[in-house]
PDB file of N, CA and C in Angstrom:
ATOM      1  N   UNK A   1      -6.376 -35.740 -21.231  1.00  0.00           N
ATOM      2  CA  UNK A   1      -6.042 -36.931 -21.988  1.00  0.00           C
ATOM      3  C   UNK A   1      -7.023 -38.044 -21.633  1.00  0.00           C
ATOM      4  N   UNK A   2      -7.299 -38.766 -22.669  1.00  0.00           N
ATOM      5  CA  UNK A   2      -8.263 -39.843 -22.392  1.00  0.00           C
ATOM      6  C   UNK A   2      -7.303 -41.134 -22.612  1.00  0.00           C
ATOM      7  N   UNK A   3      -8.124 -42.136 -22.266  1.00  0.00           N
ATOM      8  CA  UNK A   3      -7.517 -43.806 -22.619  1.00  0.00           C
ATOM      9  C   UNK A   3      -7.035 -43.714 -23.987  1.00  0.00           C
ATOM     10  N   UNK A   4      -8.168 -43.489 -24.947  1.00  0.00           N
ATOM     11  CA  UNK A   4      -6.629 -43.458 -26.067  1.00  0.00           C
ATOM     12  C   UNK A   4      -5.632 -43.172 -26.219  1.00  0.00           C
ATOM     13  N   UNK A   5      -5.930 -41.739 -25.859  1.00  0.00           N
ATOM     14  CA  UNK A   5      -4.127 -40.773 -26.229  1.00  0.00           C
ATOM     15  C   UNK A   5      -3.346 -41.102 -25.580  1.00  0.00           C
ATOM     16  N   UNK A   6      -3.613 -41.968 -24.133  1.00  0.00           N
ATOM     17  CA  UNK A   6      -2.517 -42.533 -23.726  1.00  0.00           C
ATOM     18  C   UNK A   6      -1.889 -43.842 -24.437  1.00  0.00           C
ATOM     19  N   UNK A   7      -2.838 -44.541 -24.445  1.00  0.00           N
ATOM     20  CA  UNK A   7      -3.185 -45.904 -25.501  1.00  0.00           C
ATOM     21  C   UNK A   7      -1.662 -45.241 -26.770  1.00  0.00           C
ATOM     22  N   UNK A   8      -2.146 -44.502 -27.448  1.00  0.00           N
ATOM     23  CA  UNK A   8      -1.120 -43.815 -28.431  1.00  0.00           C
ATOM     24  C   UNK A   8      -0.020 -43.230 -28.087  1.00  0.00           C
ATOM     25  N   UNK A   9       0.165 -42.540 -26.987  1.00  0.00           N
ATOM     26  CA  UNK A   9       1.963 -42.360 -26.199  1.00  0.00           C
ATOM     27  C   UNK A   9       2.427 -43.301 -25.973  1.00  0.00           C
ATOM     28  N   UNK A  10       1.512 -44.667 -25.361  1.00  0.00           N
ATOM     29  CA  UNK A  10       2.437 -45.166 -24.657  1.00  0.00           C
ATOM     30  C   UNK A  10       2.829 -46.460 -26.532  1.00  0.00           C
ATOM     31  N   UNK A  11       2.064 -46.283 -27.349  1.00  0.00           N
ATOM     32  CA  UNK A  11       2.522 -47.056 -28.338  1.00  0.00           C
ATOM     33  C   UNK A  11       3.722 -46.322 -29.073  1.00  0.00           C
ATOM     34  N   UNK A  12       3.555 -45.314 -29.026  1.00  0.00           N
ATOM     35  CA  UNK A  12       4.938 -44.229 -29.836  1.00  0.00           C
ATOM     36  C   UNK A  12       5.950 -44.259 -28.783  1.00  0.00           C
ATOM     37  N   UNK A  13       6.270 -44.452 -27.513  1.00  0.00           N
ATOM     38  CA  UNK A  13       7.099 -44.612 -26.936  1.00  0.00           C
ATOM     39  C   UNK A  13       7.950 -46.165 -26.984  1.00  0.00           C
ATOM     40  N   UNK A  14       7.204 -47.189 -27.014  1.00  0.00           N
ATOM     41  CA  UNK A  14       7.108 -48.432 -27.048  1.00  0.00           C
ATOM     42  C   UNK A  14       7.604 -48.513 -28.681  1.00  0.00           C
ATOM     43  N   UNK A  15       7.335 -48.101 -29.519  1.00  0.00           N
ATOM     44  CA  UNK A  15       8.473 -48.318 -31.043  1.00  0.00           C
ATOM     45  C   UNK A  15       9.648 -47.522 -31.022  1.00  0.00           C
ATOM     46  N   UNK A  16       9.791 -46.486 -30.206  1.00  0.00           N
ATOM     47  CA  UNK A  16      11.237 -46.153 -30.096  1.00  0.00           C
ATOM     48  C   UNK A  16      12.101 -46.845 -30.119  1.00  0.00           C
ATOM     49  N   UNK A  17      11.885 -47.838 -28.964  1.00  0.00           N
ATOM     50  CA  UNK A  17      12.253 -48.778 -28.045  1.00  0.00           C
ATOM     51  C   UNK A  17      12.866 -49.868 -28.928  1.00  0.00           C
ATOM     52  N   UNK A  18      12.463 -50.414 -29.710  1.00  0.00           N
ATOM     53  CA  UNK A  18      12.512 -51.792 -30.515  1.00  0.00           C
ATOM     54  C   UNK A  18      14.228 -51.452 -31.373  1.00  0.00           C
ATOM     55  N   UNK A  19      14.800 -52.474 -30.770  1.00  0.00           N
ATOM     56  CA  UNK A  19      16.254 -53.195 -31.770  1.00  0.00           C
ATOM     57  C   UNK A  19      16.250 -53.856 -32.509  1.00  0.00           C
ATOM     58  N   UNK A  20      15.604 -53.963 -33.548  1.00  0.00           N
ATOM     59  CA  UNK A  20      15.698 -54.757 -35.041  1.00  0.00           C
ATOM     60  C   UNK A  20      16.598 -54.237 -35.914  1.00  0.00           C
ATOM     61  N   UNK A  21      16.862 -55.192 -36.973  1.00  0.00           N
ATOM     62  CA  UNK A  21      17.778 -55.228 -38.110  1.00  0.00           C
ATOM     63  C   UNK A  21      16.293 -54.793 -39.419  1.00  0.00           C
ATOM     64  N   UNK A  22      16.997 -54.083 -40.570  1.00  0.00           N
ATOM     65  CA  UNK A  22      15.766 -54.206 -41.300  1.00  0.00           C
ATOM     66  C   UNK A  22      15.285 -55.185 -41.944  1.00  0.00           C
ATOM     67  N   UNK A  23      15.973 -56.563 -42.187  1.00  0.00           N
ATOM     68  CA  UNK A  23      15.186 -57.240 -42.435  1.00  0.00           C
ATOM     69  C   UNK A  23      14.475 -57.712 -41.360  1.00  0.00           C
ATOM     70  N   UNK A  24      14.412 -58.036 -40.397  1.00  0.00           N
ATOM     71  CA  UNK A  24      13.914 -58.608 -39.069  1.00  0.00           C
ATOM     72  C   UNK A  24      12.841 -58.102 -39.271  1.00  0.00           C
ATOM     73  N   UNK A  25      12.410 -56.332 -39.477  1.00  0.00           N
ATOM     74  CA  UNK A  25      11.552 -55.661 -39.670  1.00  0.00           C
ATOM     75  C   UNK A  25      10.440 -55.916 -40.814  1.00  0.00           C
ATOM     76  N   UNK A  26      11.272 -56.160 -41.879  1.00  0.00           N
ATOM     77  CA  UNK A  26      10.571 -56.797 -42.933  1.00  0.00           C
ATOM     78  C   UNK A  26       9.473 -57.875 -42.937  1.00  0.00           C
ATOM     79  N   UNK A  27      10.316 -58.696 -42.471  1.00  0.00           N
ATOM     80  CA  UNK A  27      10.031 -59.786 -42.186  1.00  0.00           C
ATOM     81  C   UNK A  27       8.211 -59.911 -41.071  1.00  0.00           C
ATOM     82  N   UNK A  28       8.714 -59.347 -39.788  1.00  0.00           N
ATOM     83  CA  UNK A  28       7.733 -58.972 -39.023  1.00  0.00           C
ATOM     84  C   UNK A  28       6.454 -58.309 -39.406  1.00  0.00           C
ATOM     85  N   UNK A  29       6.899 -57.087 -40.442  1.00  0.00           N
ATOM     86  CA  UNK A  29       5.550 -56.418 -41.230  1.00  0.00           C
ATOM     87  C   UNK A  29       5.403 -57.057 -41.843  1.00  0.00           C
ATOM     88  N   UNK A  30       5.927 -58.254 -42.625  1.00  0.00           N
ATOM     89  CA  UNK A  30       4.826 -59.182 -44.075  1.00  0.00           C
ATOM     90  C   UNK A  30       4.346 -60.309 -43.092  1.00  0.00           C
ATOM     91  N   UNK A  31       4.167 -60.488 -41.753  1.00  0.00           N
ATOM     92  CA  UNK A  31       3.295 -61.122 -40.892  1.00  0.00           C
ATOM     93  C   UNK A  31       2.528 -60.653 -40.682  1.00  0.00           C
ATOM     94  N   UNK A  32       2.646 -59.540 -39.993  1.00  0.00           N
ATOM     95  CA  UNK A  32       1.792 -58.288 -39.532  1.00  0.00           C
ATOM     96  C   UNK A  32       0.591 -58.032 -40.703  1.00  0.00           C
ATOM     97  N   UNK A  33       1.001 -58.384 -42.203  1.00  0.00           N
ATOM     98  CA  UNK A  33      -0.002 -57.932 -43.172  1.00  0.00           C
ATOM     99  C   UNK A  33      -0.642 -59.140 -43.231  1.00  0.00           C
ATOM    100  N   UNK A  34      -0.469 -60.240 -42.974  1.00  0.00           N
ATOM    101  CA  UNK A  34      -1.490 -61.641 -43.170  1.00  0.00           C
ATOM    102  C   UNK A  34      -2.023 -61.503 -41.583  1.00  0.00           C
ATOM    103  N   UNK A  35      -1.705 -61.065 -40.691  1.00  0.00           N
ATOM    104  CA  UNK A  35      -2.183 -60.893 -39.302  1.00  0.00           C
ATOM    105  C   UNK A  35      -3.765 -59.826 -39.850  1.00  0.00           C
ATOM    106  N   UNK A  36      -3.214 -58.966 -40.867  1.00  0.00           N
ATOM    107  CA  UNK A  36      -4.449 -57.851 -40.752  1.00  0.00           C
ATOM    108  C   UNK A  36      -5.372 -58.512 -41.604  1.00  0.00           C
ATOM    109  N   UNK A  37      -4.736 -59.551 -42.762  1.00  0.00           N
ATOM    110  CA  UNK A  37      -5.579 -60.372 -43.366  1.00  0.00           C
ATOM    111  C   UNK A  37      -7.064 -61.059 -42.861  1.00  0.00           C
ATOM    112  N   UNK A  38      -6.122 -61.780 -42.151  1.00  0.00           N
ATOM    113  CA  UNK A  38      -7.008 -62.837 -41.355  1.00  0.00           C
ATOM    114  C   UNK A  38      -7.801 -62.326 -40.086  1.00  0.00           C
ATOM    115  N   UNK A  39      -7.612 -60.651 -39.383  1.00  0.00           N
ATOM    116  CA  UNK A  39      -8.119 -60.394 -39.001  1.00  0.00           C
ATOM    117  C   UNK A  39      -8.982 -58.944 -38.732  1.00  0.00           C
ATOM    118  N   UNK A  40      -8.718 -58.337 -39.879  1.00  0.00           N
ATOM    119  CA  UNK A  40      -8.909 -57.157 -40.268  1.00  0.00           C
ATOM    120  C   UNK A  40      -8.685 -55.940 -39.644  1.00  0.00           C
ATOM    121  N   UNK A  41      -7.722 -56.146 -38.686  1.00  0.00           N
ATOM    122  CA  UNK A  41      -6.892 -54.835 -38.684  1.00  0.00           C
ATOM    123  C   UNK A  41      -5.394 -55.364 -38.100  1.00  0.00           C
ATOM    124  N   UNK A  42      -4.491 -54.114 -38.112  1.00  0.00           N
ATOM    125  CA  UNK A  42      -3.228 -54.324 -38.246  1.00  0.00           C
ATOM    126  C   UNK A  42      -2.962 -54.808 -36.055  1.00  0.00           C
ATOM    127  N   UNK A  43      -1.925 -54.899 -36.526  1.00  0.00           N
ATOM    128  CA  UNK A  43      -1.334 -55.878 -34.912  1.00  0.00           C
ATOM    129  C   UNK A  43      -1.100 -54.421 -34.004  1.00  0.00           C
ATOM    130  N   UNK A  44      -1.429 -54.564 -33.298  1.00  0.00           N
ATOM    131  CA  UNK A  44      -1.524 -53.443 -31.517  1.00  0.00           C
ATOM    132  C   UNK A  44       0.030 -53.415 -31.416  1.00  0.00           C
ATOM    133  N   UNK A  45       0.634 -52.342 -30.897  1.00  0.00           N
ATOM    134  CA  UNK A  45       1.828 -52.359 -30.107  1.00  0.00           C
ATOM    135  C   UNK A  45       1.367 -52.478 -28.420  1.00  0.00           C
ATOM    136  N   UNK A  46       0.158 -52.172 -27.993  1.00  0.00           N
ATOM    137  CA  UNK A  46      -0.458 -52.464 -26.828  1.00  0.00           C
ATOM    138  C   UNK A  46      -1.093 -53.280 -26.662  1.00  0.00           C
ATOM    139  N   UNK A  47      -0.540 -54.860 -27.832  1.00  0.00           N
ATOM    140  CA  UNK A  47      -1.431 -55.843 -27.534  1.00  0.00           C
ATOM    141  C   UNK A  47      -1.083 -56.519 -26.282  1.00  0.00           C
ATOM    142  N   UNK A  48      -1.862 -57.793 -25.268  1.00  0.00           N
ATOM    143  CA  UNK A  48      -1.212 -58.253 -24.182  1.00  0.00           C
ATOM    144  C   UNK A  48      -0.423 -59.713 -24.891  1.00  0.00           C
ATOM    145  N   UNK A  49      -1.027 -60.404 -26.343  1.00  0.00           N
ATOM    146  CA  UNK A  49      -0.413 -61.206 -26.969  1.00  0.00           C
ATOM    147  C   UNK A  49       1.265 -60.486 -27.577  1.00  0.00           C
ATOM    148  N   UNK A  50       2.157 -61.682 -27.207  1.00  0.00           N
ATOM    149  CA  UNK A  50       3.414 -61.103 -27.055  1.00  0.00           C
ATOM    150  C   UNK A  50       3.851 -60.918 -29.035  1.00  0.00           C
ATOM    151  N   UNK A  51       3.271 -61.881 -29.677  1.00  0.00           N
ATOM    152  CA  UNK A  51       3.368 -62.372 -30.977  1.00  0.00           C
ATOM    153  C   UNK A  51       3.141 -60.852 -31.915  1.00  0.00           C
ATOM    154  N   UNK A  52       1.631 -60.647 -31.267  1.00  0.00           N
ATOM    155  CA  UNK A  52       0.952 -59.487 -31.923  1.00  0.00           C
ATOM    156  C   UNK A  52       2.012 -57.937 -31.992  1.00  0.00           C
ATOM    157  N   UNK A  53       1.886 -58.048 -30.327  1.00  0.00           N
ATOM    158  CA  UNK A  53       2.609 -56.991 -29.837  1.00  0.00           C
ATOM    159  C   UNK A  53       4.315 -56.935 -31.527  1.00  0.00           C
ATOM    160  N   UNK A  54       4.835 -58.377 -31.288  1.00  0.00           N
ATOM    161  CA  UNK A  54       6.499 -57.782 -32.103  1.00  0.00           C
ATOM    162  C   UNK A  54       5.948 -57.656 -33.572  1.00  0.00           C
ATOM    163  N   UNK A  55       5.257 -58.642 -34.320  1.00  0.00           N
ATOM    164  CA  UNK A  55       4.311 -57.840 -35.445  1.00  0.00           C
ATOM    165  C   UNK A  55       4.523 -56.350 -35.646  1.00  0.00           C
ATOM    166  N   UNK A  56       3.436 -55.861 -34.232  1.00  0.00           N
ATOM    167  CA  UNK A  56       3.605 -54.377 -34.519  1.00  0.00           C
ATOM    168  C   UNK A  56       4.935 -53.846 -34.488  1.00  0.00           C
ATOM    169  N   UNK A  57       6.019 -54.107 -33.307  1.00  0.00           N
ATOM    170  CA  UNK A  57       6.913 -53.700 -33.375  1.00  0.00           C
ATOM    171  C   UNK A  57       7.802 -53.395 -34.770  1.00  0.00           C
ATOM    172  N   UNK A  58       7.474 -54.530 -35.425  1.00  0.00           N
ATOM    173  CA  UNK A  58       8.213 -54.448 -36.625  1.00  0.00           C
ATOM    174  C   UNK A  58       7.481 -53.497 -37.671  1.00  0.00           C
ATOM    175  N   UNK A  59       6.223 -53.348 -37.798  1.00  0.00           N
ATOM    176  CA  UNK A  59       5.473 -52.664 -38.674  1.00  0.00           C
ATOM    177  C   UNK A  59       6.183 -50.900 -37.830  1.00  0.00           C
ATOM    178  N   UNK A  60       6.218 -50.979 -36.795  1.00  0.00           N
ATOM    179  CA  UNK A  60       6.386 -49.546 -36.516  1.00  0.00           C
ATOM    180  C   UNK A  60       7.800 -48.784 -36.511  1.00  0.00           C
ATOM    181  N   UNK A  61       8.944 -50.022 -36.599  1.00  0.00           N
ATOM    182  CA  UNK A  61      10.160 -49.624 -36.907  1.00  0.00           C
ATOM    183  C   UNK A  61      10.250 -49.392 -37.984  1.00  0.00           C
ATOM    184  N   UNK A  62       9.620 -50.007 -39.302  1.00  0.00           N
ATOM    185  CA  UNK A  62       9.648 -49.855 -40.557  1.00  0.00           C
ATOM    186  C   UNK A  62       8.977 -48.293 -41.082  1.00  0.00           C
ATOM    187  N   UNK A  63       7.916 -48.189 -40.165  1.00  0.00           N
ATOM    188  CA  UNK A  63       7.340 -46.484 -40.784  1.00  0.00           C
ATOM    189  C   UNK A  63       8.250 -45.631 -40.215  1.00  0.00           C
ATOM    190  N   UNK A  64       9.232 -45.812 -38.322  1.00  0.00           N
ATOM    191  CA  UNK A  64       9.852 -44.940 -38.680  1.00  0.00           C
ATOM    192  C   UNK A  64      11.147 -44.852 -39.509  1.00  0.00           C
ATOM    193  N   UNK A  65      11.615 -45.566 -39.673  1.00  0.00           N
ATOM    194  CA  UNK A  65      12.833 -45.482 -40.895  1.00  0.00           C
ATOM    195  C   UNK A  65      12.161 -44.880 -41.830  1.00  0.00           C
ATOM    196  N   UNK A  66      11.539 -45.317 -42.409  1.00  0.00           N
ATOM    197  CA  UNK A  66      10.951 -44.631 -43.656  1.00  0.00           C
ATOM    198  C   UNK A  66      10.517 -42.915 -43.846  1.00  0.00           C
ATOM    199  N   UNK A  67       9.830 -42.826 -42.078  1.00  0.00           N
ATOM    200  CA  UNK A  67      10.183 -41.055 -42.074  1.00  0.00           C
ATOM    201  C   UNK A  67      11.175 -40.690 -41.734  1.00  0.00           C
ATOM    202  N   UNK A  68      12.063 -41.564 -40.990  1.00  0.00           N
ATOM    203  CA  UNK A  68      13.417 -40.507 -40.958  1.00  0.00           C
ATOM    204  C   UNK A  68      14.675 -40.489 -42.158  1.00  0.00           C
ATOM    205  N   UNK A  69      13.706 -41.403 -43.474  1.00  0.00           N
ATOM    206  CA  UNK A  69      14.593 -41.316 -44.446  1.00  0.00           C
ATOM    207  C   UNK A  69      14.373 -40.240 -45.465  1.00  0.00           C
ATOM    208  N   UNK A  70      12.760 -40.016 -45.522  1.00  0.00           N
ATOM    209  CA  UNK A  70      12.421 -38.961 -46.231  1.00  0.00           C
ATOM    210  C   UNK A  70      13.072 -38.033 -45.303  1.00  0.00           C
ATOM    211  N   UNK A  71      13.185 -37.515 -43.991  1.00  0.00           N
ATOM    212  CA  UNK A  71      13.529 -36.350 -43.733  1.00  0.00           C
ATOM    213  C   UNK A  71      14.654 -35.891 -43.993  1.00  0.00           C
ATOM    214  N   UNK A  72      15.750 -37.251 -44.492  1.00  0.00           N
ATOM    215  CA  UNK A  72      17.196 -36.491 -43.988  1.00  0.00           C
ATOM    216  C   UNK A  72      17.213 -36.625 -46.369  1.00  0.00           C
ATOM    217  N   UNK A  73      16.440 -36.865 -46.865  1.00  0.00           N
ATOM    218  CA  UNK A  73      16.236 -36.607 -48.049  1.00  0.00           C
ATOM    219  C   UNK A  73      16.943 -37.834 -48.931  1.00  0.00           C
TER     220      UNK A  73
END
């Protein structure tokens, strides 16, 4: 394993984690998309900025709902 792939466990472990409501989530990803606006890429879950970091949080609760909605059909 290199620095990324950890970089990437420890971010897929770290959105497990997150207690949001879905709008909260919402909300957080239509920041998260003027965040990628203004800076051309999307917000870190391994950022050390705390702001960035819940951004992502919210962008990453939202993809997984979304796969565990396609899965259960």
């Amino acid at each position: 394993m290199n620095e990324e792939s950890l970089k990437q466990v420890a971010a897929i472990i770290t959105s497990k984690r997150v207690n949001l409501t879905l709008d909260e989530a919402r909300e957080l990803a239509n920041r998260g998309l003027k965040f990628k606006q203004e800076r051309g890429r999307l917000p870190l879950l391994t950022a050390s900025d705390p702001w960035e970091k819940c951004m992502a949080e919210g962008i990453a609760f939202l993809q997984r709902k979304t796969a565990e909605d396609a899965a259960n059909g």
